[in-house]
C-alpha atoms as a PDB file:
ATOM      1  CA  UNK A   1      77.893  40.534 117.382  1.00  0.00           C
ATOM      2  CA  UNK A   2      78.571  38.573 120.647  1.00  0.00           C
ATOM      3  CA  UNK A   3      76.212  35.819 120.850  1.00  0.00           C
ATOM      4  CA  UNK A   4      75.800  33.335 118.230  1.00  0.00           C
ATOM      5  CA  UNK A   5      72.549  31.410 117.973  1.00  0.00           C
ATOM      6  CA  UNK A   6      72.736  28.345 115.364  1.00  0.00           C
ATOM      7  CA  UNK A   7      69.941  25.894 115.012  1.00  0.00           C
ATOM      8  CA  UNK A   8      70.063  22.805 112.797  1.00  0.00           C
ATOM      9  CA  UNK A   9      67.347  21.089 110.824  1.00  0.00           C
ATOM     10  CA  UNK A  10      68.064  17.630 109.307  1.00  0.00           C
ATOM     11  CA  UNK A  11      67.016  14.649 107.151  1.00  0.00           C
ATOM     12  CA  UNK A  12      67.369  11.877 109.235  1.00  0.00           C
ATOM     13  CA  UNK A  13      70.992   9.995 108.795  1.00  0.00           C
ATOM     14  CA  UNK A  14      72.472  13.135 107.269  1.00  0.00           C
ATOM     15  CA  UNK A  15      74.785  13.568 110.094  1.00  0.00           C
ATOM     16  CA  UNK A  16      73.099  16.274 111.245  1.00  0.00           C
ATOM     17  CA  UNK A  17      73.728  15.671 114.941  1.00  0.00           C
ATOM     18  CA  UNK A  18      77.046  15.060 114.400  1.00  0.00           C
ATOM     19  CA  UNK A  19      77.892  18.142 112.507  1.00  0.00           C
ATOM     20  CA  UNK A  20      75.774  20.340 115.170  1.00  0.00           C
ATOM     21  CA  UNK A  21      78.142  18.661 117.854  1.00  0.00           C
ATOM     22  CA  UNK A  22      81.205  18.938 116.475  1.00  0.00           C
ATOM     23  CA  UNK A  23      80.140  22.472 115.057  1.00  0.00           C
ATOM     24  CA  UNK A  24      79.564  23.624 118.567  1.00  0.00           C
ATOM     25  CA  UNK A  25      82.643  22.357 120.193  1.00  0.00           C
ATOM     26  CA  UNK A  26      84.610  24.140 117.001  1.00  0.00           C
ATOM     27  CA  UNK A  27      83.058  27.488 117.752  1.00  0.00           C
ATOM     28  CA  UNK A  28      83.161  26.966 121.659  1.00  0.00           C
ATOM     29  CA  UNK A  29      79.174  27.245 122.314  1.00  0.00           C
ATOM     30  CA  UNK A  30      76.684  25.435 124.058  1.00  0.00           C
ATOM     31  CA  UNK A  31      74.839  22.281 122.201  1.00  0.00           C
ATOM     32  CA  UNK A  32      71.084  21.596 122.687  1.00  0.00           C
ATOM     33  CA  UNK A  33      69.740  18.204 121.697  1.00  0.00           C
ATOM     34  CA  UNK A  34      68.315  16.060 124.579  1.00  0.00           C
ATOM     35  CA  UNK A  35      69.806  18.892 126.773  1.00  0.00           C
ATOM     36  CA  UNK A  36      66.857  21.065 125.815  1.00  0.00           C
ATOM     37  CA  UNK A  37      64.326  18.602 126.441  1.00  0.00           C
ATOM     38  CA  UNK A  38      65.782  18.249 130.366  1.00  0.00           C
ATOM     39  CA  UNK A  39      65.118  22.122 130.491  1.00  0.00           C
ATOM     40  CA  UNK A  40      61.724  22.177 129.159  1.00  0.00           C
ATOM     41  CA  UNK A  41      60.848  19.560 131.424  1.00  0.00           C
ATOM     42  CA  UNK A  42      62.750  21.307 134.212  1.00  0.00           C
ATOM     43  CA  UNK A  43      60.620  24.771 133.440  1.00  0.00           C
ATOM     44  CA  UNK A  44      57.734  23.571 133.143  1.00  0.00           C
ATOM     45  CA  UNK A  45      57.300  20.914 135.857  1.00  0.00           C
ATOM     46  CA  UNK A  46      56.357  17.819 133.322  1.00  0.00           C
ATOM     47  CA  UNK A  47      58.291  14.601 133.203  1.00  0.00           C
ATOM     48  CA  UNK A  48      61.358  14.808 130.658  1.00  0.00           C
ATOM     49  CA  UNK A  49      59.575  10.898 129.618  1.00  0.00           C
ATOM     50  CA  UNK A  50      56.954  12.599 128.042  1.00  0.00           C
ATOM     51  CA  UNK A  51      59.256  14.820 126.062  1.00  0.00           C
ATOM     52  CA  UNK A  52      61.022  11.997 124.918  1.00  0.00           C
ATOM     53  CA  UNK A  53      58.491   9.842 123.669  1.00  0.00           C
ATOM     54  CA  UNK A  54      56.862  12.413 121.865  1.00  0.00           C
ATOM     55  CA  UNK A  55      60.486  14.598 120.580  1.00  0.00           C
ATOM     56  CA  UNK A  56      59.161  16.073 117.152  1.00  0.00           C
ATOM     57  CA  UNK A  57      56.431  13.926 116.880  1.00  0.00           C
ATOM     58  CA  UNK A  58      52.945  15.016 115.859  1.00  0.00           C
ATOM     59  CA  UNK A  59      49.963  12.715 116.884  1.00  0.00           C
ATOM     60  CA  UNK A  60      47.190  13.198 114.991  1.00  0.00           C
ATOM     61  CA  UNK A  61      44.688  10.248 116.267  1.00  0.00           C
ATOM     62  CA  UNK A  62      41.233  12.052 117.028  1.00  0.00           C
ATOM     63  CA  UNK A  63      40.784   9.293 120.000  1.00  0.00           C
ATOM     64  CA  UNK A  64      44.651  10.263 121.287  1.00  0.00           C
ATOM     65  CA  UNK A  65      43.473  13.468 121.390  1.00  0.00           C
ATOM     66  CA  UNK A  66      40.480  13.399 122.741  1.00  0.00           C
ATOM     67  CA  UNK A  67      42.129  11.601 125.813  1.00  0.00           C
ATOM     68  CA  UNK A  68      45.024  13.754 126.188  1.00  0.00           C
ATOM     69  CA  UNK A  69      44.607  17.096 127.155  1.00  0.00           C
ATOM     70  CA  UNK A  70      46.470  18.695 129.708  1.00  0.00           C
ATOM     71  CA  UNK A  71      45.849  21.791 131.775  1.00  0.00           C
ATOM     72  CA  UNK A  72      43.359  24.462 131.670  1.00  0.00           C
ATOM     73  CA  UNK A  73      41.622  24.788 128.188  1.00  0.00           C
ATOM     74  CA  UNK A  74      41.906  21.748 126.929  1.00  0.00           C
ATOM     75  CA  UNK A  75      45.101  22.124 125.094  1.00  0.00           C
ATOM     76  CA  UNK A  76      46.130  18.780 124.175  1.00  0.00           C
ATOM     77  CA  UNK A  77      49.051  17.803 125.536  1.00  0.00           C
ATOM     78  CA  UNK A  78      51.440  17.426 122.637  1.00  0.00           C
ATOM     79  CA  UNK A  79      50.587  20.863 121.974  1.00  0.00           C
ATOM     80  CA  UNK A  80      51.869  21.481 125.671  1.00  0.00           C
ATOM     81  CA  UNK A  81      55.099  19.611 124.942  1.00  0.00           C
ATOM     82  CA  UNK A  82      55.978  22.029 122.226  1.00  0.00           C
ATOM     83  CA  UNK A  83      55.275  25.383 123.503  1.00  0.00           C
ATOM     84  CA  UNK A  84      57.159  23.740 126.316  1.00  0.00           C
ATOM     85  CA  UNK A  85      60.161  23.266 124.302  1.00  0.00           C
ATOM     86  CA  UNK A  86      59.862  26.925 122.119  1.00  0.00           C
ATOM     87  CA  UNK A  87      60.183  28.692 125.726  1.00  0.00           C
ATOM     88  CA  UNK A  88      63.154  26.938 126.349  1.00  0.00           C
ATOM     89  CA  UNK A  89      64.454  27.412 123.271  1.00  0.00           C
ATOM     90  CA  UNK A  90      63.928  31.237 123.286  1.00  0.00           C
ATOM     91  CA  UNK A  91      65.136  30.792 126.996  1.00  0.00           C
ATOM     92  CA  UNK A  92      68.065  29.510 126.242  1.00  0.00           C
ATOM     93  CA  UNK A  93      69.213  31.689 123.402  1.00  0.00           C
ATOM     94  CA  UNK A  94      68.178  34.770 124.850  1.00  0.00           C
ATOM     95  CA  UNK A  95      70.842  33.954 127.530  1.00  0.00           C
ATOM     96  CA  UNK A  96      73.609  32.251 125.601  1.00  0.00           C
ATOM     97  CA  UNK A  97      75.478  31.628 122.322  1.00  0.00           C
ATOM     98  CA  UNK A  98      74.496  27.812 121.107  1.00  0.00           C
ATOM     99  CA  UNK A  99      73.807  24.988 118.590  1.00  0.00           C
ATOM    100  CA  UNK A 100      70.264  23.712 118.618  1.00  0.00           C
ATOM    101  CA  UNK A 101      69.298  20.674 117.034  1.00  0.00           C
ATOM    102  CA  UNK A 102      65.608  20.152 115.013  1.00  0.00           C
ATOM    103  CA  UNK A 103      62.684  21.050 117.464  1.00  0.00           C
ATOM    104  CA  UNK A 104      61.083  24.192 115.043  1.00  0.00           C
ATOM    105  CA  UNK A 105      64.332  26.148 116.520  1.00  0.00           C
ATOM    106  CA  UNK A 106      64.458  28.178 113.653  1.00  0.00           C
ATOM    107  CA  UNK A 107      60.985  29.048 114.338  1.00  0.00           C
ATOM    108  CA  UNK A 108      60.854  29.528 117.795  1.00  0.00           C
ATOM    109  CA  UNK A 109      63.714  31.912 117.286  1.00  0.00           C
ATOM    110  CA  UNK A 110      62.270  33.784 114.304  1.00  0.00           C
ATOM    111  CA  UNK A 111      61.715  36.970 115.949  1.00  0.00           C
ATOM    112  CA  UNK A 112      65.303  36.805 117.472  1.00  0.00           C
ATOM    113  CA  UNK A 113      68.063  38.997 115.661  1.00  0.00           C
ATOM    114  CA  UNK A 114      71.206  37.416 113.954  1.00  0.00           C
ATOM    115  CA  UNK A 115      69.767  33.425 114.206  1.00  0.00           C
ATOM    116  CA  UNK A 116      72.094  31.185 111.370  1.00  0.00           C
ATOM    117  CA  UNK A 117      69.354  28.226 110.540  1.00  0.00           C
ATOM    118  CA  UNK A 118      70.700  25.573 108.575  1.00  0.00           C
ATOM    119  CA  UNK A 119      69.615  22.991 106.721  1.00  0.00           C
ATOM    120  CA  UNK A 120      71.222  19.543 106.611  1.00  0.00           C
ATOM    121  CA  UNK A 121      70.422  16.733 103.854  1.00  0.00           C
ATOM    122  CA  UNK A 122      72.042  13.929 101.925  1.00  0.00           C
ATOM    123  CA  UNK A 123      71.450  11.236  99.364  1.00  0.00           C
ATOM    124  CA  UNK A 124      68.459   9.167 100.307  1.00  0.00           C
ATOM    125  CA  UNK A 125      70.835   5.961  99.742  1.00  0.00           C
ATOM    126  CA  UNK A 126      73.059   7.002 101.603  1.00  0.00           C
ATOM    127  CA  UNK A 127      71.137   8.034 104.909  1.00  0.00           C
ATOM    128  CA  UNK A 128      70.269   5.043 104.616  1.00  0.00           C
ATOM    129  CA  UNK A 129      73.541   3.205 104.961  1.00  0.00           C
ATOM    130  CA  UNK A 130      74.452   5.757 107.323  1.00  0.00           C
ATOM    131  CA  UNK A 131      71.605   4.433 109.729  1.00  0.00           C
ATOM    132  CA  UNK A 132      72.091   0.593 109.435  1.00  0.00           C
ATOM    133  CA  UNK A 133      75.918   1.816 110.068  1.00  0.00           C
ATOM    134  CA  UNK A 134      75.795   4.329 112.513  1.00  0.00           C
ATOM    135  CA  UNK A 135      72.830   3.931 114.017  1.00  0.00           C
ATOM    136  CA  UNK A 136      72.169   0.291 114.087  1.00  0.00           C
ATOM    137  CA  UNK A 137      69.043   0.088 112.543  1.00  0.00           C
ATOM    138  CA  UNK A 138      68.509  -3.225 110.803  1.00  0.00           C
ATOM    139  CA  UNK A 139      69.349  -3.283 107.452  1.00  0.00           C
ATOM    140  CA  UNK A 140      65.513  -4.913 106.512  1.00  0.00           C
ATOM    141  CA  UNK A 141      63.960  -2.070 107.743  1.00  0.00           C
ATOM    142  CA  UNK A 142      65.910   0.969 107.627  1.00  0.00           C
ATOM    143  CA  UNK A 143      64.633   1.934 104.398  1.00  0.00           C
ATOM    144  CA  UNK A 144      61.335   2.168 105.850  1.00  0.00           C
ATOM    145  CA  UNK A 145      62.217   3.875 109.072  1.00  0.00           C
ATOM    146  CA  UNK A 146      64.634   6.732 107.338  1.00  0.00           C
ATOM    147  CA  UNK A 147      61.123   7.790 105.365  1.00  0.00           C
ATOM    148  CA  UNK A 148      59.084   7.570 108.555  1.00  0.00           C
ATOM    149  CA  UNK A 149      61.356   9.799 110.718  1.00  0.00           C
ATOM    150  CA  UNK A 150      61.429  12.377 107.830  1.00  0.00           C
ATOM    151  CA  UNK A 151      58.052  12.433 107.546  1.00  0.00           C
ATOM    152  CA  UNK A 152      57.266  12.406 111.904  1.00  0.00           C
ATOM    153  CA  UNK A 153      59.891  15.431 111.086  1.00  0.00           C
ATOM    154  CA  UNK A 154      57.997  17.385 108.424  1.00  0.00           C
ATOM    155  CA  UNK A 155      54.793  16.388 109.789  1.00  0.00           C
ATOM    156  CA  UNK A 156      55.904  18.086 113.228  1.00  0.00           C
ATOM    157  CA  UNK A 157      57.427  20.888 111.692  1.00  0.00           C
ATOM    158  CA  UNK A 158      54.542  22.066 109.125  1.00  0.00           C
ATOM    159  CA  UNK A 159      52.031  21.800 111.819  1.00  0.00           C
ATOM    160  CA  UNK A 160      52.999  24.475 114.421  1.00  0.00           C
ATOM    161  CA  UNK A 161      54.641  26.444 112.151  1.00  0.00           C
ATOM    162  CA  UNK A 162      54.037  28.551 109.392  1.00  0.00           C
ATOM    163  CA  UNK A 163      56.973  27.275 106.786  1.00  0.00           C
ATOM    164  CA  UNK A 164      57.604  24.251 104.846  1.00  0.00           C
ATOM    165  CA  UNK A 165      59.882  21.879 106.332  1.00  0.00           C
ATOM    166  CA  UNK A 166      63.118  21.774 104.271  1.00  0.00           C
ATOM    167  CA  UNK A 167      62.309  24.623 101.900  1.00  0.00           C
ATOM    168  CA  UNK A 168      65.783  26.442 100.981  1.00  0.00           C
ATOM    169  CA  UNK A 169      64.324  30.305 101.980  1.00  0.00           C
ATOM    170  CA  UNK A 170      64.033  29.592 105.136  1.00  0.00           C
ATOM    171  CA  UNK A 171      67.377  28.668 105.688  1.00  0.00           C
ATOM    172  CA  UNK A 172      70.892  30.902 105.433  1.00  0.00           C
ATOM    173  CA  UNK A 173      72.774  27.903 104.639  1.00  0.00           C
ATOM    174  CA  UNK A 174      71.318  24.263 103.118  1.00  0.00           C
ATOM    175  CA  UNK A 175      74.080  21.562 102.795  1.00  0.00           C
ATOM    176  CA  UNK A 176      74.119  17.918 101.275  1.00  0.00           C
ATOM    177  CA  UNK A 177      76.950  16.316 104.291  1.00  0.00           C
ATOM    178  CA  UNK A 178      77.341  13.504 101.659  1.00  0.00           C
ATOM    179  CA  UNK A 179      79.775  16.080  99.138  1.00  0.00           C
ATOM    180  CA  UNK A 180      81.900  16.851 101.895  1.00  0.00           C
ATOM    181  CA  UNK A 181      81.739  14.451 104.665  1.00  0.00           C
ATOM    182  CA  UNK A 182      81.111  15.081 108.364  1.00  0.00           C
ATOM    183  CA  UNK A 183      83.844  16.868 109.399  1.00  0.00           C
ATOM    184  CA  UNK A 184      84.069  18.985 105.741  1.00  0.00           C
ATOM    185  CA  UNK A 185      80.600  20.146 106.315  1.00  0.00           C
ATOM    186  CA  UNK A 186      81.444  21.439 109.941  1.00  0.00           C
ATOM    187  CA  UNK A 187      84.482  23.609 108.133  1.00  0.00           C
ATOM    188  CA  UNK A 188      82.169  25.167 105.716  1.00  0.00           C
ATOM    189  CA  UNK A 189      79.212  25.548 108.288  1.00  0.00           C
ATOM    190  CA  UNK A 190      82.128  27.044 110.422  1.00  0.00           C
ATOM    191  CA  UNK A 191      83.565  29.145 107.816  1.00  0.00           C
ATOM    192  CA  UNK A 192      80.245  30.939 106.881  1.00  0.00           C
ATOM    193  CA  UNK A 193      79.187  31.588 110.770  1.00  0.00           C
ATOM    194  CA  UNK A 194      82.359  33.652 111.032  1.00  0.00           C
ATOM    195  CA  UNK A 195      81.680  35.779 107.767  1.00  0.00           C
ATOM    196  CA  UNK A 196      78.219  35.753 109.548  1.00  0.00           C
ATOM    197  CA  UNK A 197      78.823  37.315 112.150  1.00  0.00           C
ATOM    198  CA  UNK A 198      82.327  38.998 110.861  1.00  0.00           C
ATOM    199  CA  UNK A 199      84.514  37.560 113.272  1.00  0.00           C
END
């Protein structure tokens, strides 16, 4: 099988990002984070801002909605921003081998042929050091904003699809980065892409 298509879902300060980058520079392949929001703004003509400020966010206020629609129908525009994002998403690995990060990959992608979806997680305790560390959230409130990022996350996810965020079966491969570390986790990840796809 030529092309490889890998997305990534992750808890929030499981390294997730950082084993999707490293994982695609190891197997020489493209890697979509805020790269795929450019190209869904790109294709279809709204600001990349707008992706941004709402990336894998679900807002469910009936007054935000009510005052945000966008286009013919009445489709309100978050709903734009995602189906916005899934064509790019099916654009992009319909054309190329790649790592995508979060964005209901897995699901846009379902109906695509050989697609490795992982699922990344760790320790609550320590995704939370890992974002006071790494990601410089303040130590007072990154307890708080780890849960709300998981749950803007699942939220997101369970909404326009028709799976459970971060249940095992709909993943080939589900690992905690805290048992092997970063760069451990890209090895295995790594390792069971090439029995994958028997190279």
């Amino acid at each position: 099988m030529s092309r490889k298509i890998i997305t990534i879902t992750r808890q929030y300060g499981s390294g997730g990002r950082e084993i999707g980058e490293k994982l695609a520079k190891s197997l020489g392949v493209e890697f979509y984070d805020n790269k795929l929001l450019e190209l869904a703004a790109e294709h279809s003509g709204i600001h990349k801002n707008h992706f941004e400020e709402n990336d894998e966010k679900r807002t469910n206020s009936f007054l935000y909605l009510l005052s945000t629609t966008y286009g013919q129908g009445g489709i309100p525009f978050d709903d734009t921003l995602f189906f916005a994002q899934l064509n790019a998403i099916q654009k992009i690995a319909s054309e190329q081998s790649c790592v995508i990060i979060g964005r209901c990959a897995d699901y846009a992608l379902r109906d695509f042929n050989g697609v490795i979806n992982l699922f990344i997680s760790a320790p609550f305790e320590q995704r939370v050091k890992r974002a006071i560390e790494v990601y410089g959230i303040e130590e007072r409130h990154a307890e708080n904003y780890v849960k709300r990022v998981d749950k803007q996350r699942t939220s997101y996810y369970n909404y326009y699809t028709d799976k459970r965020w971060g249940q095992p079966q709909n993943y080939q491969l589900c690992l905690d980065s805290s048992v092997l570390g970063i760069d451990g986790s890209v090895k295995l990840a790594e390792d069971f892409i090439k029995m994958y796809y028997n190279d």
